[in-house]
Protein backbone atom coordinates (compact mmCIF):
# COMPACT_ATOMS: atom_id res chain seq x y z
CA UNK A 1 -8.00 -8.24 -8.77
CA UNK A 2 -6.89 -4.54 -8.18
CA UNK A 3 -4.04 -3.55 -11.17
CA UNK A 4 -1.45 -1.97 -9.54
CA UNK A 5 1.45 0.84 -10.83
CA UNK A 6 4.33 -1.42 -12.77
CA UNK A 7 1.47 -3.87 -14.32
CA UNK A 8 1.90 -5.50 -10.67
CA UNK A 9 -1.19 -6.68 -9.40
CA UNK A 10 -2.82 -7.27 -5.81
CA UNK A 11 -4.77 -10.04 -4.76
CA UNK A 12 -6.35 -11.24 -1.35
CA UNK A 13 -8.51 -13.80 -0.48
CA UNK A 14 -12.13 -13.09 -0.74
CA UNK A 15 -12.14 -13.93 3.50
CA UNK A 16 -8.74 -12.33 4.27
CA UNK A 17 -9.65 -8.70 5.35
CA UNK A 18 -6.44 -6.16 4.52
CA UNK A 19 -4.82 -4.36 7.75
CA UNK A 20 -2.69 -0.94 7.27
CA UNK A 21 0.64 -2.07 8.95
CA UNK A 22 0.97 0.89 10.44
CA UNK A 23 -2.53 1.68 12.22
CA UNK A 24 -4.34 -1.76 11.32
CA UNK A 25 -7.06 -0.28 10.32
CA UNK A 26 -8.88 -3.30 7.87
CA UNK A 27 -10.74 -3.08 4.62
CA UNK A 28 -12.18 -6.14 2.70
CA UNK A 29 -11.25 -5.05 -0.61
CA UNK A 30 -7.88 -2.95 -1.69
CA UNK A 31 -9.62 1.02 -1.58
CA UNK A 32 -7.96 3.17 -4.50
CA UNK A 33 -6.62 5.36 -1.65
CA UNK A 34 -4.39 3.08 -0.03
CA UNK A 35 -0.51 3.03 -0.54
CA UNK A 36 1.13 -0.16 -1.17
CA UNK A 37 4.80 -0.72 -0.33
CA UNK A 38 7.00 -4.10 -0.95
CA UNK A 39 9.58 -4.34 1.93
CA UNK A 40 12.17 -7.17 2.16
CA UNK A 41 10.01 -9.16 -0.30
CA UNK A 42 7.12 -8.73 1.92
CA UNK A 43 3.84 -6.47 0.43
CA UNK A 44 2.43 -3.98 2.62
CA UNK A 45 -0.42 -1.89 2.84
CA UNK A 46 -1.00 1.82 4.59
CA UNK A 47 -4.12 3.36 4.69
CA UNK A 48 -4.96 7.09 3.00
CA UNK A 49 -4.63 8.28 6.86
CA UNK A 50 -1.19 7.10 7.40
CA UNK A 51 -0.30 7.39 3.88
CA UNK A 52 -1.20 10.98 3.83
CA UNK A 53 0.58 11.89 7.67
CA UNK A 54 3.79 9.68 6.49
CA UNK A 55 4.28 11.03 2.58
CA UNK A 56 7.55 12.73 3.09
CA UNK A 57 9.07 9.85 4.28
CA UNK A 58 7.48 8.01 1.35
CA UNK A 59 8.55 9.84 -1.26
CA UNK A 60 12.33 10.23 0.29
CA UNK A 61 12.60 6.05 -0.38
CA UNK A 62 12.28 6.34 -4.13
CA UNK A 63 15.02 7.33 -6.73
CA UNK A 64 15.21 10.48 -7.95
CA UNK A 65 14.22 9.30 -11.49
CA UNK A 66 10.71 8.73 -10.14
CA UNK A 67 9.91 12.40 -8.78
């Protein structure tokens, strides 16, 4: 178990390989680099790659309080 920002925390099944929903690239465990986002209730994950080419847009969702 991976403890995430917000004292959230990430689990996966030891056989269910994460996919970057953007690319799909797939990791077996959650890698400290990747970017995890919760849209319409749903968690997703983006790879450093895609996390690092997309971070504008990123950091436009969140309040202003958090910059």
């Amino acid at each position: 178990m991976t403890s995430l920002p917000g004292g959230d925390s990430a689990q996966q099944p030891d056989h269910q390989a994460l996919a970057c929903a953007r690319c799909g690239t797939t990791a077996r465990e959650l890698p400290l680099t990747w970017t995890c986002s919760v849209e319409g209730g749903t968690r997703r994950y983006f790879c450093d790659a895609c996390a690092r080419e997309n971070i504008r847009a990123i950091e436009g969702r969140l309040d202003s309080d958090w910059w």
